[in-house]
N, C-alpha and C. Protein backbone atom coordinates (compact mmCIF):
# COMPACT_ATOMS: atom_id res chain seq x y z
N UNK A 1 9.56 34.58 -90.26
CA UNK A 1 8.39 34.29 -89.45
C UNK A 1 7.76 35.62 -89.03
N UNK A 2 6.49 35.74 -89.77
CA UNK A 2 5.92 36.92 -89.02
C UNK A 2 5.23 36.88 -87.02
N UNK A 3 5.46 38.30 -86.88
CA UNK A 3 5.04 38.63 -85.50
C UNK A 3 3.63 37.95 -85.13
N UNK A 4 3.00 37.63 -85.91
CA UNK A 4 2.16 36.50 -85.34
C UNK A 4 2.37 35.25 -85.35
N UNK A 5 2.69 34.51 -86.17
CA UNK A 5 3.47 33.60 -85.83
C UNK A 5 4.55 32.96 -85.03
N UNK A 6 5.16 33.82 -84.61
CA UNK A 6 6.15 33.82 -83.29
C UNK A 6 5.27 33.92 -82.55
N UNK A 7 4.51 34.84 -81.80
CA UNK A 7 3.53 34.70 -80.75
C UNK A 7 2.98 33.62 -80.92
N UNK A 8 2.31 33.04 -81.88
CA UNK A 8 1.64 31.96 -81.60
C UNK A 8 2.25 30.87 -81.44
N UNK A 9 3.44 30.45 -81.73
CA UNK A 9 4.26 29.29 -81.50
C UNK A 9 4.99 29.65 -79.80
N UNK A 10 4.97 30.88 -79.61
CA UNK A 10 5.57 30.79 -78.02
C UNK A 10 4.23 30.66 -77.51
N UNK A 11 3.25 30.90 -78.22
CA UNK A 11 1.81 29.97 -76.62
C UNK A 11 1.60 28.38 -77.08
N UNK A 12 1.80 28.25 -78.02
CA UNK A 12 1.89 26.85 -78.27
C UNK A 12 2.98 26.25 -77.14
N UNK A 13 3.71 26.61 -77.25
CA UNK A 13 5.17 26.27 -76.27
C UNK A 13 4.84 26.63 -74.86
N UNK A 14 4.52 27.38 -74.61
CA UNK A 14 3.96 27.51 -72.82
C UNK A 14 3.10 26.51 -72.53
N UNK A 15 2.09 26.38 -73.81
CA UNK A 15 0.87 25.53 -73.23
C UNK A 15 0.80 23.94 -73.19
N UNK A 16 2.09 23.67 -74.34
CA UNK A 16 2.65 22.40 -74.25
C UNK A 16 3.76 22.31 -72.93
N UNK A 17 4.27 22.93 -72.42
CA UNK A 17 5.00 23.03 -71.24
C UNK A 17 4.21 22.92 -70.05
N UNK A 18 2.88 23.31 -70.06
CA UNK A 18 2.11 23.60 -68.84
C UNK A 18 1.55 22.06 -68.89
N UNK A 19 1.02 21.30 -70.11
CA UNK A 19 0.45 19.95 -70.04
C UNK A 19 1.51 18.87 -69.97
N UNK A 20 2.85 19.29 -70.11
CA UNK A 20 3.96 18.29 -70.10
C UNK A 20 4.08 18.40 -68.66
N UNK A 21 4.14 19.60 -67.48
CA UNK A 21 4.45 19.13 -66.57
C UNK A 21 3.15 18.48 -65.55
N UNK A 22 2.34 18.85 -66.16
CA UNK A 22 1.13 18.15 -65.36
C UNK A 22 1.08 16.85 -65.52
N UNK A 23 1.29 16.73 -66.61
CA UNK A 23 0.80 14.74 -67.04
C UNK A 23 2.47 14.18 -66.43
N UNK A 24 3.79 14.87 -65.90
CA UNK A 24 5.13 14.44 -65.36
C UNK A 24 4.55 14.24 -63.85
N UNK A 25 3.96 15.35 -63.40
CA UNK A 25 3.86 15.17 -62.22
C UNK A 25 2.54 14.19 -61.62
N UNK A 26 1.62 13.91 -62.60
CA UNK A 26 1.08 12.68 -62.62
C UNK A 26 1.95 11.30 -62.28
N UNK A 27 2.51 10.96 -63.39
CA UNK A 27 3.30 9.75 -63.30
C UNK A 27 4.29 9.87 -61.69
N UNK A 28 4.77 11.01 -61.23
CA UNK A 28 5.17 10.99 -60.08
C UNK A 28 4.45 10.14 -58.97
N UNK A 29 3.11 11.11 -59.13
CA UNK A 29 2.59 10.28 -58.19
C UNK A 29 2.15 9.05 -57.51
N UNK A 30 1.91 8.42 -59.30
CA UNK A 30 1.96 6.68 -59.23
C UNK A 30 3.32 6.12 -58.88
N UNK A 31 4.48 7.13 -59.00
CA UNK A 31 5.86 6.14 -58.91
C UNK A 31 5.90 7.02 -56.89
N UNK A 32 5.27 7.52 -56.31
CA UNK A 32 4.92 7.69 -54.82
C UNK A 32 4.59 6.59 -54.31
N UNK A 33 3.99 5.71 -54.76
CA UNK A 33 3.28 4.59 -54.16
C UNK A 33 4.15 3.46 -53.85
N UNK A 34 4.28 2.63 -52.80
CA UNK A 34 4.80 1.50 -52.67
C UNK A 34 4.42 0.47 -51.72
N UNK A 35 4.90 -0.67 -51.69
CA UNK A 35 4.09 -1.63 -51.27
C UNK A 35 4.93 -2.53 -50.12
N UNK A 36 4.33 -2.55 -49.20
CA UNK A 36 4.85 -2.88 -47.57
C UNK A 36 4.10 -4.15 -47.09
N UNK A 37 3.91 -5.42 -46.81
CA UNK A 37 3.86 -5.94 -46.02
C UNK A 37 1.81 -6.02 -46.26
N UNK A 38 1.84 -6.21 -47.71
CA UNK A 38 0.77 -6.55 -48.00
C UNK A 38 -0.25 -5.11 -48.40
N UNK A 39 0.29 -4.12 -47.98
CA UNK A 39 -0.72 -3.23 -48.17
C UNK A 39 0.05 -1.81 -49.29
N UNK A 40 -0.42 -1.18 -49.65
CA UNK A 40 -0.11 -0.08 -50.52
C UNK A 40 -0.62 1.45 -50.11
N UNK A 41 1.05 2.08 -50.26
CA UNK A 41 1.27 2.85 -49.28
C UNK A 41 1.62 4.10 -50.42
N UNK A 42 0.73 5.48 -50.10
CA UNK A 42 1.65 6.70 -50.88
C UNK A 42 2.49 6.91 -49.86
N UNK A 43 3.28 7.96 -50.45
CA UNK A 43 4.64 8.48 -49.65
C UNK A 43 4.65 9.59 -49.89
N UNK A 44 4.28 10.33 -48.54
CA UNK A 44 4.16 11.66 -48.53
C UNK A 44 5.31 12.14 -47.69
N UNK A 45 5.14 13.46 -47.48
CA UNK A 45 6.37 14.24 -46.33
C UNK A 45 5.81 14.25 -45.20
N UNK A 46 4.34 13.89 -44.99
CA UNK A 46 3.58 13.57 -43.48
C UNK A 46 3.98 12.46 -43.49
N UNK A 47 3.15 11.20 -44.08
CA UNK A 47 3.94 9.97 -43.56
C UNK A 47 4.90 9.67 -43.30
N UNK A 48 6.33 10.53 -43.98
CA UNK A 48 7.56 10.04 -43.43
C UNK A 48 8.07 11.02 -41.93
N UNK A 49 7.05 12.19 -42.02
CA UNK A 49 7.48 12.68 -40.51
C UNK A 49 6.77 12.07 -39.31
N UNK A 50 5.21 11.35 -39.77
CA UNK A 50 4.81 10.41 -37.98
C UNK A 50 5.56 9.25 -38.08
N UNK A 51 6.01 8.47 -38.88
CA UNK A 51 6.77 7.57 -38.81
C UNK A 51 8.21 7.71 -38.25
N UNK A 52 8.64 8.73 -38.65
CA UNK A 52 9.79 9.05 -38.27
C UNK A 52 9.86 9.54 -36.64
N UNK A 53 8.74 9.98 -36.53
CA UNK A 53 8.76 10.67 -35.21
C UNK A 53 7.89 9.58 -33.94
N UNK A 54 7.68 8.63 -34.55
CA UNK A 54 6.81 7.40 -33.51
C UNK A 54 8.15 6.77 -32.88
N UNK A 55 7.67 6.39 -31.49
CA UNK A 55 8.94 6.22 -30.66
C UNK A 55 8.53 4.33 -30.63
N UNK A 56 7.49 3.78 -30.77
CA UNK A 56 7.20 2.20 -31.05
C UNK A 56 8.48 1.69 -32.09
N UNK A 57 8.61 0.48 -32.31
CA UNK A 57 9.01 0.13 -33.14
C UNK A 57 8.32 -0.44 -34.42
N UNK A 58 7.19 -1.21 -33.47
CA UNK A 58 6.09 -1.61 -34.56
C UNK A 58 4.54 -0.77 -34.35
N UNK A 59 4.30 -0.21 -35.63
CA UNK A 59 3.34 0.41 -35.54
C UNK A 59 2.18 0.06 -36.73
N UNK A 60 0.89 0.37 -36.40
CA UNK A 60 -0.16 0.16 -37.47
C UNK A 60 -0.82 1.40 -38.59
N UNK A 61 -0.15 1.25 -39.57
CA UNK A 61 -1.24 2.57 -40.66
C UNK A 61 -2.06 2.33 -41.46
N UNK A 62 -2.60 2.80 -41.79
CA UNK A 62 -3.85 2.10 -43.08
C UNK A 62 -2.92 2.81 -43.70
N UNK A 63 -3.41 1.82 -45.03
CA UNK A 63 -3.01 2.38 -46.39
C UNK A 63 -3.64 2.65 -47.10
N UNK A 64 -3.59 2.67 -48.64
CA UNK A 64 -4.73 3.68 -49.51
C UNK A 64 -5.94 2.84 -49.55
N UNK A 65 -6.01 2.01 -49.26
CA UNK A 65 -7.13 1.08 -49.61
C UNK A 65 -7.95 0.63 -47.89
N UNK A 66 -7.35 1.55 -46.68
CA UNK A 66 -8.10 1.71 -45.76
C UNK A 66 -8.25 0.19 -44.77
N UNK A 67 -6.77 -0.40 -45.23
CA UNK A 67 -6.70 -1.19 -44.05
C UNK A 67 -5.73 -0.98 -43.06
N UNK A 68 -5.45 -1.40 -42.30
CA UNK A 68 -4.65 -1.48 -41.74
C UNK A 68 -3.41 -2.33 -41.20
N UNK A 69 -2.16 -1.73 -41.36
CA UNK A 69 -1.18 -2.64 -41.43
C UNK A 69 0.18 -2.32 -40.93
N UNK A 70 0.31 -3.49 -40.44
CA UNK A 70 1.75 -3.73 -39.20
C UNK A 70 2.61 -3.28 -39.94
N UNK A 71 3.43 -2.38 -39.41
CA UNK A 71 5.12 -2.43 -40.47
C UNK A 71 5.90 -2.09 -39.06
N UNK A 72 7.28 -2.49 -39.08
CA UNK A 72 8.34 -2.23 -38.76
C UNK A 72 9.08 -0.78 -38.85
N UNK A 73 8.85 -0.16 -38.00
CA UNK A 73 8.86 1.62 -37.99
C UNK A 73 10.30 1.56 -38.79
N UNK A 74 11.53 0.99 -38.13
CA UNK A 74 12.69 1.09 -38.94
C UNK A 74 12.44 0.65 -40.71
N UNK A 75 12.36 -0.12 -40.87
CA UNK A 75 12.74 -1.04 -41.88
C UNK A 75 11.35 0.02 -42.84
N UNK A 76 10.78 0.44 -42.89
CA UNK A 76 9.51 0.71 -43.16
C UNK A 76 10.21 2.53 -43.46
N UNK A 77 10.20 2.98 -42.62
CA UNK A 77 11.02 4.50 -42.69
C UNK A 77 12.30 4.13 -44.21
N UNK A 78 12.54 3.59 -43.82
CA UNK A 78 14.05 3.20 -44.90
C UNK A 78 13.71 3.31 -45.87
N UNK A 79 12.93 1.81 -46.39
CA UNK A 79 12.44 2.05 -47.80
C UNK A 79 11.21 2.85 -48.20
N UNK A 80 10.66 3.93 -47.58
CA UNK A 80 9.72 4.79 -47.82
C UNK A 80 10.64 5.79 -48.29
N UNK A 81 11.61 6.37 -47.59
CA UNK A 81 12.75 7.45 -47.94
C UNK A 81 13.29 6.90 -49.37
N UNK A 82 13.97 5.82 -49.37
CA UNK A 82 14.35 5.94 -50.44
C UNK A 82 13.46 5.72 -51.76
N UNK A 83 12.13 5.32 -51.96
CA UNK A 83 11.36 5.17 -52.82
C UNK A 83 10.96 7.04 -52.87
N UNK A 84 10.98 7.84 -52.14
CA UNK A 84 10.38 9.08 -52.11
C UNK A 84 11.46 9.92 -52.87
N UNK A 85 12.76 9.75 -52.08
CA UNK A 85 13.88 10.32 -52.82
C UNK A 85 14.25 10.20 -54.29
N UNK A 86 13.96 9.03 -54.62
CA UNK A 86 14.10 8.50 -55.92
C UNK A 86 13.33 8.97 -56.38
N UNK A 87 11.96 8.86 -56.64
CA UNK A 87 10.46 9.74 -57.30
C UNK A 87 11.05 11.46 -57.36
N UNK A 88 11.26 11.90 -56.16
CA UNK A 88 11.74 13.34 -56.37
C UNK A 88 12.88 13.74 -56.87
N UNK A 89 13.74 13.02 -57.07
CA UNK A 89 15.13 13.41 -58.21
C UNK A 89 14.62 12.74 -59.49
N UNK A 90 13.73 11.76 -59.82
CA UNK A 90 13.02 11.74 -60.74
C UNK A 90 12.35 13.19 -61.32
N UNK A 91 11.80 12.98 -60.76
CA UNK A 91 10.48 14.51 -60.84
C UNK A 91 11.71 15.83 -61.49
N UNK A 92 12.42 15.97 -60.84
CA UNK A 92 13.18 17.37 -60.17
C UNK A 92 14.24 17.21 -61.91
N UNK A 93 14.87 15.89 -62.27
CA UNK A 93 15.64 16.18 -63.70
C UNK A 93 14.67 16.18 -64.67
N UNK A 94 13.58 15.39 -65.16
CA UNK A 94 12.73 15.82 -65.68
C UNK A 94 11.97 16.70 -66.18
N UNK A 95 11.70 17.51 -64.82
CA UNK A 95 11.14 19.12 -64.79
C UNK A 95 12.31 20.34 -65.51
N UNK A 96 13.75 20.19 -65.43
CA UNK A 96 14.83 20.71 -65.71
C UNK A 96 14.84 20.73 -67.07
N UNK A 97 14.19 19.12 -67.62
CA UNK A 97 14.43 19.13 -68.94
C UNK A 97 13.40 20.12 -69.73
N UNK A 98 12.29 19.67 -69.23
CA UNK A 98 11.26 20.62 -69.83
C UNK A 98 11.32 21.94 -69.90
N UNK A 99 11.83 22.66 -68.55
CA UNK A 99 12.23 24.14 -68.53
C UNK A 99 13.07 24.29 -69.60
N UNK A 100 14.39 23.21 -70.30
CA UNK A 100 15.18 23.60 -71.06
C UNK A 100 14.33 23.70 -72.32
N UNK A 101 13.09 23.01 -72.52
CA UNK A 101 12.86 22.54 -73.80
C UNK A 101 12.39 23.87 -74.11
N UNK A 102 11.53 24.23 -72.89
CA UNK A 102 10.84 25.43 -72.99
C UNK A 102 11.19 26.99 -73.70
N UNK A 103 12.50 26.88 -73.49
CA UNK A 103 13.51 27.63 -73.66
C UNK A 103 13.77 27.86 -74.70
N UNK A 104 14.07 26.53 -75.27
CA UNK A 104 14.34 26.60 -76.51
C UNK A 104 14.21 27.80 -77.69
């Protein structure tokens, strides 16, 4: 393989690495989303810190679609964490793989 050819297959390889993790961390974001008590909710690291930090038990948030809706601060915290956790050890082996591919 000549010296151009190696260069050009390692930018081929960066630049397929750079659109593999963009279009990964896409799909993250749709697997962020979840659905509570009629309404549809992302899951961010803000939402799970006012929730976490509201001293009510029942409280009202809009969701992406700008209504607003009752949830159960406990029960509501719970499965937001674990739908978030899951998406981000999603995300996080995924990304591992690609760095390996990258490597290659």
């Amino acid at each position: 393989m000549t010296e151009l050819e190696q260069l050009t297959a390692e930018i081929k390889r960066a630049t397929d690495y750079q659109v593999n993790k963009r279009i990964l961390r896409e799909k993250i974001q749709t697997d962020l989303h979840f659905t509570y008590n009629g309404g549809l909710f992302k899951i961010t690291p803000e939402l799970l810190a006012f929730v976490a930090t509201w001293h009510d038990s029942v409280l009202y948030i809009e969701d992406t679609y700008e209504n607003p809706i009752e949830i159960q601060r406990d029960e509501f915290l719970k499965l937001a964490r674990q739908q978030y956790q899951a998406a981000m050890n999603e995300w996080h082996q995924q990304h591992v793989e690609l760095r390996k591919i990258r490597k290659v």
